[in-house]
C-alpha atoms as a PDB file:
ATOM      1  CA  UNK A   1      -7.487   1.227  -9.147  1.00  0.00           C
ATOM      2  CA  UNK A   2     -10.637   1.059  -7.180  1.00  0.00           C
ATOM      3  CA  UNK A   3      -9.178   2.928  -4.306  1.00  0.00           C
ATOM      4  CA  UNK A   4      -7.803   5.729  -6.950  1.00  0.00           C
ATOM      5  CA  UNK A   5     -11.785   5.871  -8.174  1.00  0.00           C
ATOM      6  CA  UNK A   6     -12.909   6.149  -4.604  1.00  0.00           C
ATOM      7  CA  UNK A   7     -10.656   8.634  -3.585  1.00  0.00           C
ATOM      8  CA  UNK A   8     -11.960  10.848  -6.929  1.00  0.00           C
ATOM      9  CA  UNK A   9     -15.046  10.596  -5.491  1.00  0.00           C
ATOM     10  CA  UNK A  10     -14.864  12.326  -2.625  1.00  0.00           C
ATOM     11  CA  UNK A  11     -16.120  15.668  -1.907  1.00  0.00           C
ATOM     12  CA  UNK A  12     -13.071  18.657  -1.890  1.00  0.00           C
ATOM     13  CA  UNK A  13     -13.523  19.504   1.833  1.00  0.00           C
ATOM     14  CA  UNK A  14     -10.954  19.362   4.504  1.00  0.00           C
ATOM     15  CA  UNK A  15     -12.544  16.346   5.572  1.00  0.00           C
ATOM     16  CA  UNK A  16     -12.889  14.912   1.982  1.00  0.00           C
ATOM     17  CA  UNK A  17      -9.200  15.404   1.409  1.00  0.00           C
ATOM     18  CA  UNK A  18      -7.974  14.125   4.646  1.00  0.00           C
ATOM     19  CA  UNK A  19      -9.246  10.791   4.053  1.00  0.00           C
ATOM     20  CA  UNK A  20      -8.447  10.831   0.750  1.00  0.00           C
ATOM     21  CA  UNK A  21      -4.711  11.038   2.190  1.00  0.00           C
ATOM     22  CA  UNK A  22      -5.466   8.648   4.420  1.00  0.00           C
ATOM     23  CA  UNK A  23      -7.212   6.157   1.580  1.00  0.00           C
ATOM     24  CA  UNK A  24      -4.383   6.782  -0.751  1.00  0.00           C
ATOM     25  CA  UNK A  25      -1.671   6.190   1.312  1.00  0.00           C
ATOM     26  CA  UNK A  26      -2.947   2.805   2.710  1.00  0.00           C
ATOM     27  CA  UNK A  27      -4.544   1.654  -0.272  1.00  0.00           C
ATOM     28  CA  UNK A  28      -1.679   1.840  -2.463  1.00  0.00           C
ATOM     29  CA  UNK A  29       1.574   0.931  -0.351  1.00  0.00           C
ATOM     30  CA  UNK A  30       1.263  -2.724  -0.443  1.00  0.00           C
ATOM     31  CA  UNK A  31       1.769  -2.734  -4.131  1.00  0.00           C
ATOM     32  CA  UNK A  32       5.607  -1.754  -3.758  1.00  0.00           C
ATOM     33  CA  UNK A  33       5.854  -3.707  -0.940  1.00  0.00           C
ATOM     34  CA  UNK A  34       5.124  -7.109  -2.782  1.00  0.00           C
ATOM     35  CA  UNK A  35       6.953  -6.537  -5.769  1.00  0.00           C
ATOM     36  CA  UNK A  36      10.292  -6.562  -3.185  1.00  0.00           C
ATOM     37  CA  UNK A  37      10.310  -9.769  -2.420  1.00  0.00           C
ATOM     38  CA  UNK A  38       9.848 -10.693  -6.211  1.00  0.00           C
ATOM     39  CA  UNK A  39      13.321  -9.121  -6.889  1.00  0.00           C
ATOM     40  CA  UNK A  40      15.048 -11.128  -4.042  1.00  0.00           C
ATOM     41  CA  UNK A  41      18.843 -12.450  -4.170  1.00  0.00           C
ATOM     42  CA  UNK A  42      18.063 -15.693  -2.654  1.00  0.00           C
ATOM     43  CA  UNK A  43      14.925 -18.178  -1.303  1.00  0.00           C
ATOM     44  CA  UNK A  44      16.079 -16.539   2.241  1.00  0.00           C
ATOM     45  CA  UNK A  45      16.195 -13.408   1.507  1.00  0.00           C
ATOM     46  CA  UNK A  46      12.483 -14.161  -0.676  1.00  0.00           C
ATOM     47  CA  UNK A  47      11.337 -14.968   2.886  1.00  0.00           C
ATOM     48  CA  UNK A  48      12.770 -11.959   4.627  1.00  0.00           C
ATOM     49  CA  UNK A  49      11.275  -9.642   2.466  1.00  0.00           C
ATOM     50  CA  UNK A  50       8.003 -11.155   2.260  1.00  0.00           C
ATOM     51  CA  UNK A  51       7.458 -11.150   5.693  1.00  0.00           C
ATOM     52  CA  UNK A  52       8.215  -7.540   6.126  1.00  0.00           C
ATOM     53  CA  UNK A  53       5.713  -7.472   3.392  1.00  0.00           C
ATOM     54  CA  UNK A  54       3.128  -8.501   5.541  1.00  0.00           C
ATOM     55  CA  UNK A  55       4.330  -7.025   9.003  1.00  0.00           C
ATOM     56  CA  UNK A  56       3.661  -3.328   7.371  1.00  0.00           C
ATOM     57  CA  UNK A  57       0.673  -4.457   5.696  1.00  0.00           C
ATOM     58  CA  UNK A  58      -0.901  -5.449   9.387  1.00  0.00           C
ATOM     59  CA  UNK A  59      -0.304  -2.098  10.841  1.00  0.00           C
END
């Protein structure tokens, strides 16, 4: 939520909405990324999700 206020806050320039992009995008992808791992078959597979999870969260 605080990124969403952020990005409502920024001026409605080219600039303003590039990094608003930018913000959004970033700012909001982890949360489907963790909730894969929640629905996983198996501790394994938990694991292997998880830790792609993180990978795309580091870049």
């Amino acid at each position: 939520m605080r990124i969403i206020k952020i990005v409502e806050q920024l001026p409605n320039t080219r600039t303003g909405n590039h990094v608003a992009g930018q913000l959004l995008r970033s700012g909001t992808s982890p949360y489907p990324n963790h909730g894969k791992p929640q629905a996983a078959e198996s501790p394994k597979d938990f694991i292997h999700k998880l830790r792609i999870s993180f990978l795309i969260k580091g870049t």
